[in-house]
C-alpha atoms as a PDB file:
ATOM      1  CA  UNK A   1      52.651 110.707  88.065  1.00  0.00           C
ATOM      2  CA  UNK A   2      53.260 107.623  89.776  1.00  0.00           C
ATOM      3  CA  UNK A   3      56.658 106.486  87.851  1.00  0.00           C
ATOM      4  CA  UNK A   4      57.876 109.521  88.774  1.00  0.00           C
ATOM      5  CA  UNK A   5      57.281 109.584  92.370  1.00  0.00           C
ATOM      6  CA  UNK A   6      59.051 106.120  92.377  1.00  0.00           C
ATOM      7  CA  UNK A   7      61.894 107.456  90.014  1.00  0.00           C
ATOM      8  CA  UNK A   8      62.205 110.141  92.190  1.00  0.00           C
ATOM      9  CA  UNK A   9      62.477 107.946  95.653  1.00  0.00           C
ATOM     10  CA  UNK A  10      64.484 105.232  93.254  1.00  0.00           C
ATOM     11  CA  UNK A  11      67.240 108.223  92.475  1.00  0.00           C
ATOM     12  CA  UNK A  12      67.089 109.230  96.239  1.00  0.00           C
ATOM     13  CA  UNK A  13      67.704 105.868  98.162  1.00  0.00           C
ATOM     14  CA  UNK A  14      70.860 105.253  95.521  1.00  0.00           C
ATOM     15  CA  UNK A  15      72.496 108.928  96.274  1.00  0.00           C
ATOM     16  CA  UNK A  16      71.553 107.666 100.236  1.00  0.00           C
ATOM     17  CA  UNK A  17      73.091 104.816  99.736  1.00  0.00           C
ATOM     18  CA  UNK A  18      76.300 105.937  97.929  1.00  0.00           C
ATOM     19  CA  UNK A  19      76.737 108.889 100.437  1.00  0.00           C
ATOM     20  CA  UNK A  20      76.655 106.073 103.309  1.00  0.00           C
ATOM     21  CA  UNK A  21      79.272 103.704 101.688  1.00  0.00           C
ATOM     22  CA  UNK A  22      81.274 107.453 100.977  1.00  0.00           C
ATOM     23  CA  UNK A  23      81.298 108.274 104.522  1.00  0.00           C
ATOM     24  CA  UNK A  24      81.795 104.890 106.129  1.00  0.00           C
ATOM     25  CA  UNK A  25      84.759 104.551 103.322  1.00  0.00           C
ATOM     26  CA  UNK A  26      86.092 107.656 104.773  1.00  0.00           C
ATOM     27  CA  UNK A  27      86.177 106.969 108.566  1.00  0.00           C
ATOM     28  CA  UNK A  28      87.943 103.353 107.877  1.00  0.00           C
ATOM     29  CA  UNK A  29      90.887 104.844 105.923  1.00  0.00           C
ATOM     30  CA  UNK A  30      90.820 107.732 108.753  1.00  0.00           C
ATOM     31  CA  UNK A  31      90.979 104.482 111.243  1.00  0.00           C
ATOM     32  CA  UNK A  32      93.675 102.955 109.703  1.00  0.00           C
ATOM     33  CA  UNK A  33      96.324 106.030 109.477  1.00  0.00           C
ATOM     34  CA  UNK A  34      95.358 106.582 113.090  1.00  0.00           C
ATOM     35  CA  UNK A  35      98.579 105.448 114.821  1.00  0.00           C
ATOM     36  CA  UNK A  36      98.145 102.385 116.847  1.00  0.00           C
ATOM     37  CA  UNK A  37      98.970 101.786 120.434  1.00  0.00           C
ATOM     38  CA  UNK A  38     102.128  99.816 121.295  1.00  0.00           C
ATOM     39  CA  UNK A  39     102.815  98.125 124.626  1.00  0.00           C
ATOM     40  CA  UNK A  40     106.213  98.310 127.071  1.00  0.00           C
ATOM     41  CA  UNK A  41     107.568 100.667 124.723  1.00  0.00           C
ATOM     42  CA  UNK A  42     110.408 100.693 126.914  1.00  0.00           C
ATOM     43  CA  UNK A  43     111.246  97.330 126.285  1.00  0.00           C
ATOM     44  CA  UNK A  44     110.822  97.389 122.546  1.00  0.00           C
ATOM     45  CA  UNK A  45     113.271  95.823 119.937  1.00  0.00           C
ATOM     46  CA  UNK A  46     113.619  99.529 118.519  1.00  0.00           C
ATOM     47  CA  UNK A  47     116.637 100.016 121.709  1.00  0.00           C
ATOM     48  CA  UNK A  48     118.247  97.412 120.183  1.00  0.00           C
ATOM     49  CA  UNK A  49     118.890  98.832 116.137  1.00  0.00           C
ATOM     50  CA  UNK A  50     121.761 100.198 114.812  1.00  0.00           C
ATOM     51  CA  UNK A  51     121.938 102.355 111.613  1.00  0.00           C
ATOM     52  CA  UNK A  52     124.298 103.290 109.683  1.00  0.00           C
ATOM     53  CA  UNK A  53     124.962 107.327 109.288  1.00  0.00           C
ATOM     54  CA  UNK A  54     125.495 108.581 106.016  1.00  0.00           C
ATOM     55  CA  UNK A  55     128.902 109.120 106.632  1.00  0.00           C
ATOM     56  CA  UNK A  56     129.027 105.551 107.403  1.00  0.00           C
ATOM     57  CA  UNK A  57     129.078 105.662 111.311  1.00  0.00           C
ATOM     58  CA  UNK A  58     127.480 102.924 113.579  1.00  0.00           C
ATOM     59  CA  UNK A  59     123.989 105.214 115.516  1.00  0.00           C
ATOM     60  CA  UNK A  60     122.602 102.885 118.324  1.00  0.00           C
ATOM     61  CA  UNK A  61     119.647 103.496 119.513  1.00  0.00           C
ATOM     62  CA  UNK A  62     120.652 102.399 123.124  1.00  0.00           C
ATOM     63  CA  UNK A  63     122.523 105.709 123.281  1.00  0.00           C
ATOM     64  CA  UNK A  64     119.570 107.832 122.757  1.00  0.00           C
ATOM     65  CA  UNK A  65     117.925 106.199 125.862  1.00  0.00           C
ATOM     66  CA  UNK A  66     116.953 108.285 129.084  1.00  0.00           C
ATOM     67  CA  UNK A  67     116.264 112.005 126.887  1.00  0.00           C
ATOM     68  CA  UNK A  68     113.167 112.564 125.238  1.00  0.00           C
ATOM     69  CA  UNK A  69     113.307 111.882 121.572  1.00  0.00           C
ATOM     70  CA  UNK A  70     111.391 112.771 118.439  1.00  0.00           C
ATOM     71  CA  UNK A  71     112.357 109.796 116.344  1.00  0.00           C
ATOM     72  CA  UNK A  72     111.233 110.564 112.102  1.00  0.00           C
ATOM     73  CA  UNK A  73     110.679 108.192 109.551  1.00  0.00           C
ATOM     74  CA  UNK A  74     110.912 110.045 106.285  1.00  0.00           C
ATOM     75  CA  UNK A  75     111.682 109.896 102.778  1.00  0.00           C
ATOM     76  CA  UNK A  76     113.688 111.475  99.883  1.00  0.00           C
ATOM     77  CA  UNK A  77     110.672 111.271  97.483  1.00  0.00           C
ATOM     78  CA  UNK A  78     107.737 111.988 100.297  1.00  0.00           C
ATOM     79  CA  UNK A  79     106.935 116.033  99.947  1.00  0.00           C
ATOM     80  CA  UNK A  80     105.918 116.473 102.654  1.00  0.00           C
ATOM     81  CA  UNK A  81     108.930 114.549 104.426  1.00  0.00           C
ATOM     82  CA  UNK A  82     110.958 117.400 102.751  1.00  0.00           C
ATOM     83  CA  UNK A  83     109.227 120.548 103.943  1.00  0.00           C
ATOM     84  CA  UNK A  84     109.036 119.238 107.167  1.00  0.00           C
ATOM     85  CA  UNK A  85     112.493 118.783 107.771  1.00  0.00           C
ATOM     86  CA  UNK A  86     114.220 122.177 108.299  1.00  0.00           C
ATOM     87  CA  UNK A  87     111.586 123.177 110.523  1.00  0.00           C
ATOM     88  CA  UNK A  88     112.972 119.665 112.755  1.00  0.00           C
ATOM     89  CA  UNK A  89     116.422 120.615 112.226  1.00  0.00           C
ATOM     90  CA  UNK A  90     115.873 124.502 113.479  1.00  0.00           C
ATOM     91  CA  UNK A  91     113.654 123.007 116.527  1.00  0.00           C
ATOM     92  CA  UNK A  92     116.671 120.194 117.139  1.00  0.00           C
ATOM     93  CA  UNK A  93     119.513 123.698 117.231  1.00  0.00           C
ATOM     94  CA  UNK A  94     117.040 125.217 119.567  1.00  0.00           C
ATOM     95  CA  UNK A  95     116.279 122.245 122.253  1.00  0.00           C
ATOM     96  CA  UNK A  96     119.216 120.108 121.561  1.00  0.00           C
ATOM     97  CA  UNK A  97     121.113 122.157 124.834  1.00  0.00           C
ATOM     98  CA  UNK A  98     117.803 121.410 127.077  1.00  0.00           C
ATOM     99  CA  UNK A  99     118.456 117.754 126.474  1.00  0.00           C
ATOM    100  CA  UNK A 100     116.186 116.923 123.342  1.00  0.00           C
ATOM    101  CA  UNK A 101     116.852 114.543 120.995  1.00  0.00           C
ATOM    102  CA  UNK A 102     116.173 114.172 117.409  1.00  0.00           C
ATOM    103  CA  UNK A 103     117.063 111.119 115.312  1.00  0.00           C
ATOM    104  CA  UNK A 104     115.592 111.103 111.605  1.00  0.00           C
ATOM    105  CA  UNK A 105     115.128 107.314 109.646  1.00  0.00           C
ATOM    106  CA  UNK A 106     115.400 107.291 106.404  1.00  0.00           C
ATOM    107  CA  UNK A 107     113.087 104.869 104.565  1.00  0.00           C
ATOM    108  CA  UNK A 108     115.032 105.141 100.955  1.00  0.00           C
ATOM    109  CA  UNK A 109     118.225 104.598  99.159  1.00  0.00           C
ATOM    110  CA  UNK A 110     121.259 105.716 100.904  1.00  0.00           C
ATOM    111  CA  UNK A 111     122.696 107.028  97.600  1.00  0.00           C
ATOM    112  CA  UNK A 112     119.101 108.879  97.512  1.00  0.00           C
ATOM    113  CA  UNK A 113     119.852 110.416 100.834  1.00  0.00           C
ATOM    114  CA  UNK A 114     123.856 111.035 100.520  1.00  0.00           C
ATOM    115  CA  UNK A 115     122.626 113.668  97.735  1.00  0.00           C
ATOM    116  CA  UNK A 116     119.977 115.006  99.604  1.00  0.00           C
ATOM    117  CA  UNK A 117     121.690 115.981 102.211  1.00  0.00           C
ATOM    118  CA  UNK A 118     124.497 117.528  99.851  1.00  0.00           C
ATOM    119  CA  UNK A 119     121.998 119.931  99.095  1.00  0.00           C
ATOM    120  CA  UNK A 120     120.152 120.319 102.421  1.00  0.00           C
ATOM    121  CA  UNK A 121     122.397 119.531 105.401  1.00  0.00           C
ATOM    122  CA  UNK A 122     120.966 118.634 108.844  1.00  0.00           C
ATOM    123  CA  UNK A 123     122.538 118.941 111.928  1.00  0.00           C
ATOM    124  CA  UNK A 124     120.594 116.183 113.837  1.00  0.00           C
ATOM    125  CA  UNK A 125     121.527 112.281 113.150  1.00  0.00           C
ATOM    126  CA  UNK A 126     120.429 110.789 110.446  1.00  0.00           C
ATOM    127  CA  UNK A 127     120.174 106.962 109.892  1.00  0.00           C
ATOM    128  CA  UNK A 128     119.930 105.013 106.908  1.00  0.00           C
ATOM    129  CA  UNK A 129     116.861 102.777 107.770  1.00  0.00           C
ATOM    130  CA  UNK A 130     115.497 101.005 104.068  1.00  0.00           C
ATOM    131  CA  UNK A 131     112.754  99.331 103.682  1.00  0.00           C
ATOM    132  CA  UNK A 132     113.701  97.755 107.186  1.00  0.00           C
ATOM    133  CA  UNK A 133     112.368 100.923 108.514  1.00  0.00           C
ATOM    134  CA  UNK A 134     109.006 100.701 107.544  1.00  0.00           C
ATOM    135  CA  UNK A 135     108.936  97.293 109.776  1.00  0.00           C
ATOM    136  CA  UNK A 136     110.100  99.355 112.102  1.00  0.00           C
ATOM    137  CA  UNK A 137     107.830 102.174 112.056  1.00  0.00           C
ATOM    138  CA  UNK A 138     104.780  99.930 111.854  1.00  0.00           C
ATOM    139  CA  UNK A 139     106.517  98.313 115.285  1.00  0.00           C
ATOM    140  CA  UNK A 140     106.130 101.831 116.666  1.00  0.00           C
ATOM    141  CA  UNK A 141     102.263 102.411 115.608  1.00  0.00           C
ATOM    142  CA  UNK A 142     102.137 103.007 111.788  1.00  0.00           C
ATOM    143  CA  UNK A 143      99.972 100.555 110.653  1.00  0.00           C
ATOM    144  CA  UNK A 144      99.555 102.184 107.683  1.00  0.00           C
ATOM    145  CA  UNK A 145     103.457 102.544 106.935  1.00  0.00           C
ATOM    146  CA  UNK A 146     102.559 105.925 105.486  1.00  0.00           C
ATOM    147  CA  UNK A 147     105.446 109.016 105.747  1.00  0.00           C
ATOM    148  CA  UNK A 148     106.212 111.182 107.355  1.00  0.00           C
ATOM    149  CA  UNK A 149     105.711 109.335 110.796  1.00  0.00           C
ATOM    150  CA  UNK A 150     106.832 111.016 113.838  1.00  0.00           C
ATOM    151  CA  UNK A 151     106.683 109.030 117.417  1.00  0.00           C
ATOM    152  CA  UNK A 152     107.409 111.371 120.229  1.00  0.00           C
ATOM    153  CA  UNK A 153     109.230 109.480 123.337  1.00  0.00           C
ATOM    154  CA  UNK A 154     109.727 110.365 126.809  1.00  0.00           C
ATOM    155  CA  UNK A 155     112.718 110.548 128.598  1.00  0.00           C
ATOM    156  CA  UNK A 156     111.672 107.121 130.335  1.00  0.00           C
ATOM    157  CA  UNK A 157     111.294 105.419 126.803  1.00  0.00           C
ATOM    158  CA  UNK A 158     107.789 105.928 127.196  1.00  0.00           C
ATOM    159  CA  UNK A 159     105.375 106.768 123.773  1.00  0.00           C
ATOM    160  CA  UNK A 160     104.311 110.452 124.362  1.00  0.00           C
ATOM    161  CA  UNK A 161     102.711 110.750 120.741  1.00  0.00           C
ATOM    162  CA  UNK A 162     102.706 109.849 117.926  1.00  0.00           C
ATOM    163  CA  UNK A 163     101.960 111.340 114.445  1.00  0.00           C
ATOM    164  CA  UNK A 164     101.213 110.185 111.127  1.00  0.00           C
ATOM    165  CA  UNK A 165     101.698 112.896 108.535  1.00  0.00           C
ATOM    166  CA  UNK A 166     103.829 116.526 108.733  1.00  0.00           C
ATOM    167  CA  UNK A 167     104.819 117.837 111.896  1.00  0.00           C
ATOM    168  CA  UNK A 168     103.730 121.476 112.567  1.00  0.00           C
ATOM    169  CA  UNK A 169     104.756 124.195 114.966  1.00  0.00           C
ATOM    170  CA  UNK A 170     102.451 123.316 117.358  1.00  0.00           C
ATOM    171  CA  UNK A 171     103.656 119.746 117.598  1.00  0.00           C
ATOM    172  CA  UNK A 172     107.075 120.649 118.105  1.00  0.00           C
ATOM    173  CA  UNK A 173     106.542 122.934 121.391  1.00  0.00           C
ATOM    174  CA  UNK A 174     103.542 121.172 122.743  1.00  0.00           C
ATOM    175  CA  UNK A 175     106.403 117.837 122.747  1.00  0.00           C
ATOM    176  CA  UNK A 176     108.716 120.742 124.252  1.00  0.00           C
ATOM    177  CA  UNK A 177     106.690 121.517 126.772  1.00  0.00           C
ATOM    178  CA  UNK A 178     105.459 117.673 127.884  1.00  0.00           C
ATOM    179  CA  UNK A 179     108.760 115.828 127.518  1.00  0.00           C
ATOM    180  CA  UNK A 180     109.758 114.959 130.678  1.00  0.00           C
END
């Protein structure tokens, strides 16, 4: 009777154990998708890029300065990337005349993204970041360089929000109704 009591307690402090490491596993990769702070935003190296467009235009970030601006790192082959995207666009048609901004960086191939948007087109700018981007993004708070990453900006260059994974509806007109 014994062995099995201590079989028994054995078997229990391992599941304890393993449960523990589970959960404190869990809240450290929850810690590091969390977007990280950045400092004098409004000063960042980020006003001084220039992408390409895929038609092959010069976009400078200096001219989307003094609007708010939902800048989006995204991704040919990242799903969720692509469902996000219309739902941007269709916010961008609606708030584009109230002065907001939209500017979508894409972390891939440009050939990738010339045929993507042949398929889907977007009426927001689009810049053709590469793997520069991801530098870029981690700048901004994504110290996980996961996509889709979405940083929110004030009209003063200030960081609003930011947001690692897909944007929702909610996201969209709570930034509407904050962006000053």
């Amino acid at each position: 009777m014994n062995n099995l009591n201590s079989s028994a307690s054995r078997r229990n402090l391992l599941l304890g154990t393993g449960a523990a490491a589970a959960v404190a596993g869990v809240g450290l990769a929850l810690w590091n998708f969390e977007p990280k702070s950045v400092a004098h935003v409004q000063s960042h190296p980020v006003w001084s890029q220039q992408f390409e467009n895929p038609a092959g235009a010069v976009l400078s970030m200096s001219s989307f300065r003094g609007k708010p601006l939902l800048l989006n790192f995204w991704a040919t082959w990242c799903p969720p990337c692509i469902e996000e995207l219309p739902m941007i666009d269709a916010f961008w048609r609606e708030n584009a005349p109230n002065g907001h901004q939209v500017l979508a960086l894409a972390i891939d191939q440009p050939s990738a993204v010339r045929r993507f948007l042949e398929r889907q087109a977007l009426a927001f700018p689009v810049g053709l970041a590469g793997l520069e981007g991801t530098n870029l993004a981690k700048s901004l708070g994504n110290a996980a360089g996961g996509l889709p990453f979405t940083v929110f900006l004030s009209s003063d260059g200030s960081i609003w929000r930011q947001k690692m994974g897909q944007l929702t509806p909610a996201d969209l007109l709570e930034w509407r109704k904050s962006a000053v």
